[in-house]
PDB file of N, CA and C in Angstrom:
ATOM      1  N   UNK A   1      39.338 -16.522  10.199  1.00  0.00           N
ATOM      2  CA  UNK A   1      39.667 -15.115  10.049  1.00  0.00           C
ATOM      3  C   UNK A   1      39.330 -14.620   8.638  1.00  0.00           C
ATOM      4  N   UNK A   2      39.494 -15.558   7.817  1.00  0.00           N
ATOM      5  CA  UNK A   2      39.636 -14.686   6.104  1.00  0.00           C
ATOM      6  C   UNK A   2      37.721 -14.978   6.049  1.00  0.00           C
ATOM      7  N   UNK A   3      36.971 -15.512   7.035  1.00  0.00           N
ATOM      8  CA  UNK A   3      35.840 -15.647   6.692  1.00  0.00           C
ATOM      9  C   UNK A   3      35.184 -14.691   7.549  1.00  0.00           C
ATOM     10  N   UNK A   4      35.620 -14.285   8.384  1.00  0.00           N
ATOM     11  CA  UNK A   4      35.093 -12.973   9.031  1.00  0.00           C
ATOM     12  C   UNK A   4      35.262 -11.477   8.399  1.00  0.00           C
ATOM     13  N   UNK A   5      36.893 -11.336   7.715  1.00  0.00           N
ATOM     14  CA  UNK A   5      36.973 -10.243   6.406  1.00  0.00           C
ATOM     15  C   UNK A   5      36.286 -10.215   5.302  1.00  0.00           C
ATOM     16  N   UNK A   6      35.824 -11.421   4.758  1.00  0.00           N
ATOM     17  CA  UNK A   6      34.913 -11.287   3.160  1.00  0.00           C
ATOM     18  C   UNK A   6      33.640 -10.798   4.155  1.00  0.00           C
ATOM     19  N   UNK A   7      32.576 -11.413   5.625  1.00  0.00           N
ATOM     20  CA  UNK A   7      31.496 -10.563   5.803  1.00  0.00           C
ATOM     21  C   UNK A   7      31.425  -9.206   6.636  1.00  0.00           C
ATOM     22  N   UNK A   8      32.560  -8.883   6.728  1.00  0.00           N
ATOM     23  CA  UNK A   8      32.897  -7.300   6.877  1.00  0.00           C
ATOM     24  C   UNK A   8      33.032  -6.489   5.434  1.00  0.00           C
ATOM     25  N   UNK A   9      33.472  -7.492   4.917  1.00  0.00           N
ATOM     26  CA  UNK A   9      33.546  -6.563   3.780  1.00  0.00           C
ATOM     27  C   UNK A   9      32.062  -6.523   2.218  1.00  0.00           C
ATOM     28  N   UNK A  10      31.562  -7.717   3.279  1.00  0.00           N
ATOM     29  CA  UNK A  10      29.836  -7.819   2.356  1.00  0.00           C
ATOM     30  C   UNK A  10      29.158  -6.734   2.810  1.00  0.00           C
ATOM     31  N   UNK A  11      28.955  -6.644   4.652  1.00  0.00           N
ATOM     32  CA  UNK A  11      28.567  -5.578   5.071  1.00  0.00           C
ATOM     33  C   UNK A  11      28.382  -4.275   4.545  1.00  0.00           C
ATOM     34  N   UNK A  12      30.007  -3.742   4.465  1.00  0.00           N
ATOM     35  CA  UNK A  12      30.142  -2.473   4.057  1.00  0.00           C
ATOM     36  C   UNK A  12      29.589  -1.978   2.490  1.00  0.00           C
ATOM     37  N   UNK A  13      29.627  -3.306   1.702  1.00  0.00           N
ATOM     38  CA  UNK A  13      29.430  -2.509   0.682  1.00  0.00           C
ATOM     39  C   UNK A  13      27.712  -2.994   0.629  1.00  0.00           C
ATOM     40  N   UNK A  14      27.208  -3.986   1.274  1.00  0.00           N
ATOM     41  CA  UNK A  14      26.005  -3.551   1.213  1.00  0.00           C
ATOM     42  C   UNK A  14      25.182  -2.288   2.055  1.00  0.00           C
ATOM     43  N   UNK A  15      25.906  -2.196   2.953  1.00  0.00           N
ATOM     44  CA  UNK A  15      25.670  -0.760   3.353  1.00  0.00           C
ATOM     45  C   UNK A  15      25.509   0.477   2.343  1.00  0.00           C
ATOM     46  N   UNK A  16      26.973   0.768   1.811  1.00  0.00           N
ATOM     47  CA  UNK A  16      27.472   1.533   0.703  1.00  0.00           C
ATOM     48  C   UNK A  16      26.258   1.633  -0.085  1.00  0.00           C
ATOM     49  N   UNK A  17      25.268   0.038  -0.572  1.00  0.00           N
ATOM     50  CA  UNK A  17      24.536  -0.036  -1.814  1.00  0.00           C
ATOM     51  C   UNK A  17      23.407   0.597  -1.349  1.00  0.00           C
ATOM     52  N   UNK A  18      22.742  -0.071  -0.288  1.00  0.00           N
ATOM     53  CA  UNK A  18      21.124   1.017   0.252  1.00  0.00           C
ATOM     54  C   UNK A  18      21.446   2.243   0.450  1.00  0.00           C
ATOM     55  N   UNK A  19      22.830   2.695   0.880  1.00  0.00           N
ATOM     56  CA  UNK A  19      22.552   3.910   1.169  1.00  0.00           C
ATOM     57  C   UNK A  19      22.882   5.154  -0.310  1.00  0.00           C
ATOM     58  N   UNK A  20      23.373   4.306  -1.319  1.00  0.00           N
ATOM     59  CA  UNK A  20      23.411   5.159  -2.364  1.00  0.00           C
ATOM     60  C   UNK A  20      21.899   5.187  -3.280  1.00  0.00           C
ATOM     61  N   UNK A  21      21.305   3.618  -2.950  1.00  0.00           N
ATOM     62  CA  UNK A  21      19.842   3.695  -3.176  1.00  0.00           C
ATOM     63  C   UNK A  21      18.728   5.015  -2.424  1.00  0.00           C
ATOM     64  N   UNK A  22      19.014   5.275  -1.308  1.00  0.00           N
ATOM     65  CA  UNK A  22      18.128   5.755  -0.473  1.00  0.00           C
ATOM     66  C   UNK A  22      18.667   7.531  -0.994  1.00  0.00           C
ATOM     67  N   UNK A  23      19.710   7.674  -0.977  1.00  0.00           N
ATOM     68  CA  UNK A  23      20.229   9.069  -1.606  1.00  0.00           C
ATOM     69  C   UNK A  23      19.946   9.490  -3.386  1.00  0.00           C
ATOM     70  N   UNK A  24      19.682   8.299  -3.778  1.00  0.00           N
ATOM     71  CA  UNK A  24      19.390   8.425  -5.273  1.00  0.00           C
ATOM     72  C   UNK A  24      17.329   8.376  -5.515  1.00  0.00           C
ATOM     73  N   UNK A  25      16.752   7.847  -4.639  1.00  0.00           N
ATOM     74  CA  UNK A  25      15.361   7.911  -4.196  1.00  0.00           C
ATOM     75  C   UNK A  25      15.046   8.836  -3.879  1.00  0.00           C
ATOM     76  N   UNK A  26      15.937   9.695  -2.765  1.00  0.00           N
ATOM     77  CA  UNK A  26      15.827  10.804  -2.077  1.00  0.00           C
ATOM     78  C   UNK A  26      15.831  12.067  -3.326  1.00  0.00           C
ATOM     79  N   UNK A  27      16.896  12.142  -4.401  1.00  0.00           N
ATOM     80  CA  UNK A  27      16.927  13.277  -5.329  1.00  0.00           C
ATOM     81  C   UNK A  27      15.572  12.707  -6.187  1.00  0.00           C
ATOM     82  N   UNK A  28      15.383  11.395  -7.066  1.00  0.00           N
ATOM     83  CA  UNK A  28      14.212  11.209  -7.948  1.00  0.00           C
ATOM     84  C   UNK A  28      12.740  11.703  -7.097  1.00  0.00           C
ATOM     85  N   UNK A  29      12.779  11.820  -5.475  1.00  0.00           N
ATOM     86  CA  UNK A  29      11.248  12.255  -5.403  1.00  0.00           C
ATOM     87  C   UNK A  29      11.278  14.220  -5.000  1.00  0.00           C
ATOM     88  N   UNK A  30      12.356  14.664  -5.084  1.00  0.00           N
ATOM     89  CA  UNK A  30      12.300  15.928  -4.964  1.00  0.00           C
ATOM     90  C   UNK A  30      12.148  16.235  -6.449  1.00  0.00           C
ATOM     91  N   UNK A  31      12.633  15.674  -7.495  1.00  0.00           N
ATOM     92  CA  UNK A  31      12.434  16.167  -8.907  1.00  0.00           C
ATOM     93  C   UNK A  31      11.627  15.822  -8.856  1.00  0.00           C
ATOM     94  N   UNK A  32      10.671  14.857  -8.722  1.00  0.00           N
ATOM     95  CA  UNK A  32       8.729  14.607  -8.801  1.00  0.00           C
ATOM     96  C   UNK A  32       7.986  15.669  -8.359  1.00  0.00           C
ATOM     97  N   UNK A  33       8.486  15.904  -6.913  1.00  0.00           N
ATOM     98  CA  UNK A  33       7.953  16.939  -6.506  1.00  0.00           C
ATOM     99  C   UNK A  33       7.484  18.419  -7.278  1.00  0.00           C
ATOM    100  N   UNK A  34       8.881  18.740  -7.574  1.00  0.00           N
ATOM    101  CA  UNK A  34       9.626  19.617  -8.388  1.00  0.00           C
ATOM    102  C   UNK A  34       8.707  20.128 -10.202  1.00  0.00           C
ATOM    103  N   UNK A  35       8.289  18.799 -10.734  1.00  0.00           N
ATOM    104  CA  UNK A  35       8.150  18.696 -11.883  1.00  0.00           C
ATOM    105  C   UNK A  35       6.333  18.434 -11.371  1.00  0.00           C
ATOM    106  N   UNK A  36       5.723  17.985 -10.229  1.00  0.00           N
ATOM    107  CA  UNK A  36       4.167  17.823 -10.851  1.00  0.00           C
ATOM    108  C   UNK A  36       3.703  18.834 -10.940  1.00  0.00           C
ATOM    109  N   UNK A  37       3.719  20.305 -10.412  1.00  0.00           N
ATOM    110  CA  UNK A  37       2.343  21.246 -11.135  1.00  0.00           C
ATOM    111  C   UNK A  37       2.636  21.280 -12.529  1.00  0.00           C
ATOM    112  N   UNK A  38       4.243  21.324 -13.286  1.00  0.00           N
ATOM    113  CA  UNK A  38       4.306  21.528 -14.514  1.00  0.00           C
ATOM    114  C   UNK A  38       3.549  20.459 -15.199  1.00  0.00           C
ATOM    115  N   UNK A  39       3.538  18.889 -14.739  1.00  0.00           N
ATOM    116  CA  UNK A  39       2.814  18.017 -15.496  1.00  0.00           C
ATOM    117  C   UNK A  39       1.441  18.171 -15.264  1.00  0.00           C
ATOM    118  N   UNK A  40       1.070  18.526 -14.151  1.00  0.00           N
ATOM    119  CA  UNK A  40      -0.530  18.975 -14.076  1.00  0.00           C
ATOM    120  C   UNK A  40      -1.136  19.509 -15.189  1.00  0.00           C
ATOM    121  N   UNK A  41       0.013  20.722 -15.667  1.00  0.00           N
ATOM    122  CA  UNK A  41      -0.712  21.890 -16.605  1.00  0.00           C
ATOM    123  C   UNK A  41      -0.726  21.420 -17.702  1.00  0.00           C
ATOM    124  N   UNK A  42       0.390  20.242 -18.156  1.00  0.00           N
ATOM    125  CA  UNK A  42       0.691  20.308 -19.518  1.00  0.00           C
ATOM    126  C   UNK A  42      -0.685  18.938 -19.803  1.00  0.00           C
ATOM    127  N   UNK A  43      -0.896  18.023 -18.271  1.00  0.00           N
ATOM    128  CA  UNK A  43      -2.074  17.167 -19.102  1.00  0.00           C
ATOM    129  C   UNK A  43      -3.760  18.113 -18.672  1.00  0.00           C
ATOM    130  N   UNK A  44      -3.541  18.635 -18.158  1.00  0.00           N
ATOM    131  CA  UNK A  44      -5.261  19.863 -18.025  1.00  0.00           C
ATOM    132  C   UNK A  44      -5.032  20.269 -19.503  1.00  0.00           C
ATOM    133  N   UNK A  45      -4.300  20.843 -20.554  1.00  0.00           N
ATOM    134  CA  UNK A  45      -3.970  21.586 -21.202  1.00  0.00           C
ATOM    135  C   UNK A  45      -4.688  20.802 -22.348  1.00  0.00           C
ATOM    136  N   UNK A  46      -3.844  19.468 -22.810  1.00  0.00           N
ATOM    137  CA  UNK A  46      -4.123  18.430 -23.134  1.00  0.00           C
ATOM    138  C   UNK A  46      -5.964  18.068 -23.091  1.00  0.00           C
ATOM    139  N   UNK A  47      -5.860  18.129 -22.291  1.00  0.00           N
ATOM    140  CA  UNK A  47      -7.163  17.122 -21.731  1.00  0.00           C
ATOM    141  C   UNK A  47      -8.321  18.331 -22.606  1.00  0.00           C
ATOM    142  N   UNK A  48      -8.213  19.737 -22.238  1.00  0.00           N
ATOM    143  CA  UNK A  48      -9.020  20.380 -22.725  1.00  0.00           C
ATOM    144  C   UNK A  48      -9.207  20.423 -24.182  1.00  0.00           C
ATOM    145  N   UNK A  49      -7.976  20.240 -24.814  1.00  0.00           N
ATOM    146  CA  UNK A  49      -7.674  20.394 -26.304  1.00  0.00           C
ATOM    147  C   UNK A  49      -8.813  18.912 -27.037  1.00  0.00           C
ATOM    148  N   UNK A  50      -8.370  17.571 -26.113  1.00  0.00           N
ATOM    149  CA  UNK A  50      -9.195  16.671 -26.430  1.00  0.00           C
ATOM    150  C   UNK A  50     -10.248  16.967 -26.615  1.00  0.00           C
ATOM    151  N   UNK A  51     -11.295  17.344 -25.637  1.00  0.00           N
ATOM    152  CA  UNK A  51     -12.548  17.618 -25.284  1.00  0.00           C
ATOM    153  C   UNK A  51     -13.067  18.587 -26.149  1.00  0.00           C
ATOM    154  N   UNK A  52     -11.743  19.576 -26.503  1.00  0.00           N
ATOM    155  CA  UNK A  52     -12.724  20.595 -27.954  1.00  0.00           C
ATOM    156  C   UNK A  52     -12.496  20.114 -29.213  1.00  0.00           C
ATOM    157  N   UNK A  53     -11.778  19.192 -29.480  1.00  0.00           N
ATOM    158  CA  UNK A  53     -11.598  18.556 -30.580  1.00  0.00           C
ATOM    159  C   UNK A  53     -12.896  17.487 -30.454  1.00  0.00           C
ATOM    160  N   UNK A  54     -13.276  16.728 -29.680  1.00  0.00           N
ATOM    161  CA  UNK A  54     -14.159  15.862 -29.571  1.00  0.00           C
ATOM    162  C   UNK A  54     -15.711  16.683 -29.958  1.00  0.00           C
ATOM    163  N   UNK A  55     -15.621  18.010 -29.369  1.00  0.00           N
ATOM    164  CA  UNK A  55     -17.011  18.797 -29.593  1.00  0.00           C
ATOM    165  C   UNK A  55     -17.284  19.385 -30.826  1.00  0.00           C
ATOM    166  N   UNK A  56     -16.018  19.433 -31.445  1.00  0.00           N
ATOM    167  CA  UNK A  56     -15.829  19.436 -32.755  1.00  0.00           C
ATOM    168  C   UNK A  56     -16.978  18.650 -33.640  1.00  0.00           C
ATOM    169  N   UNK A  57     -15.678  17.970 -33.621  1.00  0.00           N
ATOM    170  CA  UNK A  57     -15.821  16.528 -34.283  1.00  0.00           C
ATOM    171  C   UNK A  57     -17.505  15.510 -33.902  1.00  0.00           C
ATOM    172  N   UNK A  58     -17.488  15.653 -32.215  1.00  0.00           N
ATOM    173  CA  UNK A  58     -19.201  15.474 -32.257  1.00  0.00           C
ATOM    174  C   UNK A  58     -20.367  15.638 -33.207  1.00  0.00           C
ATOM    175  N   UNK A  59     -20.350  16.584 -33.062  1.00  0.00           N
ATOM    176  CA  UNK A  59     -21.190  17.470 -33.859  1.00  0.00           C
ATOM    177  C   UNK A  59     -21.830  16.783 -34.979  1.00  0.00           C
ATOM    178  N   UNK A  60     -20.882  16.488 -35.703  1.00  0.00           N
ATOM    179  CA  UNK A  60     -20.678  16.210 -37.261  1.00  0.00           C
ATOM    180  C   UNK A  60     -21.278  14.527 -37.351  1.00  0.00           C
ATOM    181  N   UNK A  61     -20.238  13.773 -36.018  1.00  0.00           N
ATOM    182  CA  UNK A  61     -20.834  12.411 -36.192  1.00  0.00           C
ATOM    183  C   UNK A  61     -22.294  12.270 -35.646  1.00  0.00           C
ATOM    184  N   UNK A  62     -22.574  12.674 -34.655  1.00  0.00           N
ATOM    185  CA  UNK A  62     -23.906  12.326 -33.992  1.00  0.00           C
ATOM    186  C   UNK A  62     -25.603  12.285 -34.816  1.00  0.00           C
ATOM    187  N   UNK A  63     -25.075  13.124 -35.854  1.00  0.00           N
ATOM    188  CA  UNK A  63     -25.970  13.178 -36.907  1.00  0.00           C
ATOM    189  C   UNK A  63     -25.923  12.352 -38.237  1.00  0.00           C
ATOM    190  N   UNK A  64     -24.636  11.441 -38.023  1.00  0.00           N
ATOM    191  CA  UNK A  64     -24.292  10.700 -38.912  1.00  0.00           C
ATOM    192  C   UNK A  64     -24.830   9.108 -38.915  1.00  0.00           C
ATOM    193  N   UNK A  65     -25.474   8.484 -40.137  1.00  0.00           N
ATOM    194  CA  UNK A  65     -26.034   7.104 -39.772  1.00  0.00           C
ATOM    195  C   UNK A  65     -24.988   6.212 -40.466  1.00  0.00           C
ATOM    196  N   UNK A  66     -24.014   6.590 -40.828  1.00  0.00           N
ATOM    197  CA  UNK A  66     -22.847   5.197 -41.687  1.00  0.00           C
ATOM    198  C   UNK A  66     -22.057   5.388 -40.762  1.00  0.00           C
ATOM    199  N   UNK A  67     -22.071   3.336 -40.724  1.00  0.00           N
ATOM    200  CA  UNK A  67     -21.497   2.866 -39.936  1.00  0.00           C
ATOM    201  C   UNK A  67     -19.394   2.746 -40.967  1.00  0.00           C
ATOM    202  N   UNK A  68     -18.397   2.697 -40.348  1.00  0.00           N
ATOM    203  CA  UNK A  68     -16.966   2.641 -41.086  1.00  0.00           C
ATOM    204  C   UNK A  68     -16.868   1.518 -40.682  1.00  0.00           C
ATOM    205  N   UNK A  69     -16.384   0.805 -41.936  1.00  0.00           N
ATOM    206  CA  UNK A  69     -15.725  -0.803 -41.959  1.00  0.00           C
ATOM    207  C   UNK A  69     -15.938  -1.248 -43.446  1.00  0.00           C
ATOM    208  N   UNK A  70     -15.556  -2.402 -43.420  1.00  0.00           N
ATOM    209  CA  UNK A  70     -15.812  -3.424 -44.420  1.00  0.00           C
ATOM    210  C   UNK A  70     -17.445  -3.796 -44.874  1.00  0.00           C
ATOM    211  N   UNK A  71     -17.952  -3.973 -45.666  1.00  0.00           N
ATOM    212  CA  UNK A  71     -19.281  -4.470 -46.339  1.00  0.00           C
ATOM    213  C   UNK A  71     -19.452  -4.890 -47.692  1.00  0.00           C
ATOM    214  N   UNK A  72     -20.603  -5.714 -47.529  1.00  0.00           N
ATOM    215  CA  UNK A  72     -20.787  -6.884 -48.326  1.00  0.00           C
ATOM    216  C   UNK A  72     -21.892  -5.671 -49.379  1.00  0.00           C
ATOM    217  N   UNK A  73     -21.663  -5.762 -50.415  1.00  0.00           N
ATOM    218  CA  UNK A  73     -22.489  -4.827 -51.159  1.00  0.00           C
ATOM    219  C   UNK A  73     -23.926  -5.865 -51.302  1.00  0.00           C
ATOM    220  N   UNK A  74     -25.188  -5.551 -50.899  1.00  0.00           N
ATOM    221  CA  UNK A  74     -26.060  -6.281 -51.140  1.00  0.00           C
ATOM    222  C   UNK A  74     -27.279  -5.562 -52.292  1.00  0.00           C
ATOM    223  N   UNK A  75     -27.373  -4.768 -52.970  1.00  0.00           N
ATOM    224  CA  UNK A  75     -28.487  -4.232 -53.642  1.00  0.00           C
ATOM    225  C   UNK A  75     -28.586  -5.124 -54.827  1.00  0.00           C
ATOM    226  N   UNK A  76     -28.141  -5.912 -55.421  1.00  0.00           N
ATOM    227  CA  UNK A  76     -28.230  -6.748 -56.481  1.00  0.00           C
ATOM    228  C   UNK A  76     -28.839  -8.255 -55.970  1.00  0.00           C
ATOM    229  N   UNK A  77     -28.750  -8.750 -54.071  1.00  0.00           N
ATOM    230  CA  UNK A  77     -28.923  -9.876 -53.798  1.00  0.00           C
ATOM    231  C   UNK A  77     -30.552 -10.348 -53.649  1.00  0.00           C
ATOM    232  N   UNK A  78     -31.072 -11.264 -53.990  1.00  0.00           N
ATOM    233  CA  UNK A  78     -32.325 -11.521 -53.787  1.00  0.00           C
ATOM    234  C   UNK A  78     -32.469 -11.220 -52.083  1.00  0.00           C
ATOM    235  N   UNK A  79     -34.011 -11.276 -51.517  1.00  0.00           N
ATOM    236  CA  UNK A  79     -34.188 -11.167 -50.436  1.00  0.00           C
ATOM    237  C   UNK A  79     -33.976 -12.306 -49.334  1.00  0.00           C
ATOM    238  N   UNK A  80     -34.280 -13.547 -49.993  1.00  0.00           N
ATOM    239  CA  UNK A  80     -33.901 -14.889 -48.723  1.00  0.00           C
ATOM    240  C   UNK A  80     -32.945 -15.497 -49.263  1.00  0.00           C
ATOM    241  N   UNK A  81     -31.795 -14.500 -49.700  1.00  0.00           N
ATOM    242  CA  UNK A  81     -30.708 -15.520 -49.705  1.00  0.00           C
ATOM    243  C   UNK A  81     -29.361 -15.160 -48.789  1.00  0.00           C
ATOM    244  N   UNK A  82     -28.630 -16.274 -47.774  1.00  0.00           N
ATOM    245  CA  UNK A  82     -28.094 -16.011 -47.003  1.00  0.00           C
ATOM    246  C   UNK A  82     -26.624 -16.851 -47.477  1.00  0.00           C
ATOM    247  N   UNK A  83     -25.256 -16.368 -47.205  1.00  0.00           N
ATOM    248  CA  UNK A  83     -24.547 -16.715 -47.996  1.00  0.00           C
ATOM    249  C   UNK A  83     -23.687 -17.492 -46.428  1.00  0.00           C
ATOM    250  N   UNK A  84     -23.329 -18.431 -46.337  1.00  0.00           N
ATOM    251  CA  UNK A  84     -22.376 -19.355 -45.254  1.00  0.00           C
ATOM    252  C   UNK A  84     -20.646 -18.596 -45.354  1.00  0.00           C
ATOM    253  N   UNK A  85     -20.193 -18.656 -43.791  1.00  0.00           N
ATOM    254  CA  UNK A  85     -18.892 -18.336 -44.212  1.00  0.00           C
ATOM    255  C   UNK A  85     -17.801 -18.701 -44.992  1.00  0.00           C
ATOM    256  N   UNK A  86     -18.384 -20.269 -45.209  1.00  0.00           N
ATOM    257  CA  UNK A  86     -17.343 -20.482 -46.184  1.00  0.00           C
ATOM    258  C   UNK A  86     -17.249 -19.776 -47.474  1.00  0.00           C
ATOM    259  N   UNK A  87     -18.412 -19.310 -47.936  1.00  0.00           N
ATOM    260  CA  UNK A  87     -18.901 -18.439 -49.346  1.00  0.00           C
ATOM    261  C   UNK A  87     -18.206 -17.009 -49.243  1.00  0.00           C
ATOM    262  N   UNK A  88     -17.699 -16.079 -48.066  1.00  0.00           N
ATOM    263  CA  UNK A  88     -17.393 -14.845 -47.784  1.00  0.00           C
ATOM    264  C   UNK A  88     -16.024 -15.147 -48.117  1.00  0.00           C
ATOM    265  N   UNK A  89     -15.259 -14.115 -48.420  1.00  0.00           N
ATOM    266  CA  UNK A  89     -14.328 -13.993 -48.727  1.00  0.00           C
ATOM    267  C   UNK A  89     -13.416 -13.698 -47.586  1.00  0.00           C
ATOM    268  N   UNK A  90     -11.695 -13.829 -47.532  1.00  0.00           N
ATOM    269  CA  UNK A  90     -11.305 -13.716 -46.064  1.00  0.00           C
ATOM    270  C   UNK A  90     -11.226 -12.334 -46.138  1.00  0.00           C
ATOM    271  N   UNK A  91     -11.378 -11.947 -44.352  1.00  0.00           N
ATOM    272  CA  UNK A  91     -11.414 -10.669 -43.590  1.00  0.00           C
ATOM    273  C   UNK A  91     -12.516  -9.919 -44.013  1.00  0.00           C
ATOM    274  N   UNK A  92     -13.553 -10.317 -44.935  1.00  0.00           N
ATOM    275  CA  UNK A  92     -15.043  -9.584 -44.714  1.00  0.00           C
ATOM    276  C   UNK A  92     -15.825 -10.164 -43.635  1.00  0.00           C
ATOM    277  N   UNK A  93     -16.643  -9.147 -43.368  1.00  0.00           N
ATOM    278  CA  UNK A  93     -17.475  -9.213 -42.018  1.00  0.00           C
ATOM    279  C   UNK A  93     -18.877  -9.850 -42.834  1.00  0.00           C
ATOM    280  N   UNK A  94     -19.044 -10.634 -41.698  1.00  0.00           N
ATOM    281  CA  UNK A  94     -20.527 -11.381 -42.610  1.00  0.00           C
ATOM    282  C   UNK A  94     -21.905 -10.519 -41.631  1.00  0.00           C
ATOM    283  N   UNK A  95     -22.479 -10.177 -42.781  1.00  0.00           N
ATOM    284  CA  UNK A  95     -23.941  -9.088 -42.462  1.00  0.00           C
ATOM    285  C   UNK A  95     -24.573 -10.355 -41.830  1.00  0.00           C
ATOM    286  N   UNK A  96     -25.749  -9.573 -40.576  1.00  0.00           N
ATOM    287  CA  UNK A  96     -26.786 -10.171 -39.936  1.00  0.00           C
ATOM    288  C   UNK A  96     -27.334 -10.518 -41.101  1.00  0.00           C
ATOM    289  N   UNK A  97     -28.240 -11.623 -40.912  1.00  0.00           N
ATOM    290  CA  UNK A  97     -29.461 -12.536 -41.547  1.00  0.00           C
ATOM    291  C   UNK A  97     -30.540 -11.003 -41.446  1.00  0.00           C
ATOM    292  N   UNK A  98     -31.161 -10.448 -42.063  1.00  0.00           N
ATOM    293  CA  UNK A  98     -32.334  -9.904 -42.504  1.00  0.00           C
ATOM    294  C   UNK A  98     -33.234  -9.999 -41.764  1.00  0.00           C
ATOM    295  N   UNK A  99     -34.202  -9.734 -41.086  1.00  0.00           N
ATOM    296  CA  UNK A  99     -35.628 -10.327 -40.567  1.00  0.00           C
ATOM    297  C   UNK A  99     -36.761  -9.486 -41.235  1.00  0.00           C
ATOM    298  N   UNK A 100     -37.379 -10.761 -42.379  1.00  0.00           N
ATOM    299  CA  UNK A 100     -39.158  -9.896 -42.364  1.00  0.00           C
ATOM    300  C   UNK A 100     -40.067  -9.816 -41.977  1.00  0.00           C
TER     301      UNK A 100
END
């Protein structure tokens, strides 16, 4: 008997639990509902702002030949000399080998 009351009483409250799940699912997809044209607008909005900032900013780089980073200053180095990584210092980028 006391083992037939604890799964009457598992029952009910797992009942109780899906169905407060399924009522709490039920309000989070009406606020989805509710809320996507506003998120539509605010990432179109977005998205356009990117795209004129990018056409901007295009502009300026596409005509640009420097590369941004780290470099090895070479105008003082003879022409066939190639330096091993152990010779670079840490976190510099080691330049391609030259070809003449």
């Amino acid at each position: 008997m006391k083992n037939f009351v604890a799964g009457v009483i598992a029952l009910i409250v797992g009942f109780f639990t899906v169905t407060l799940a399924a009522i709490m699912g039920l309000f989070i997809g009406i606020a989805a509902l509710i809320a996507r044209p506003f998120i539509k607008k605010k990432v179109a909005a977005a998205y356009a702002e990117a795209v004129k900032q990018q056409s901007q900013s295009g502009a300026h780089e596409n005509n640009s030949t420097v590369i941004d980073g780290e470099f090895d200053d070479i105008t003082d180095k003879p022409q066939g000399s190639n330096r091993s990584q152990a010779q670079t210092s840490a976190g510099q980028f080691n330049q391609l080998p030259q070809s003449s």
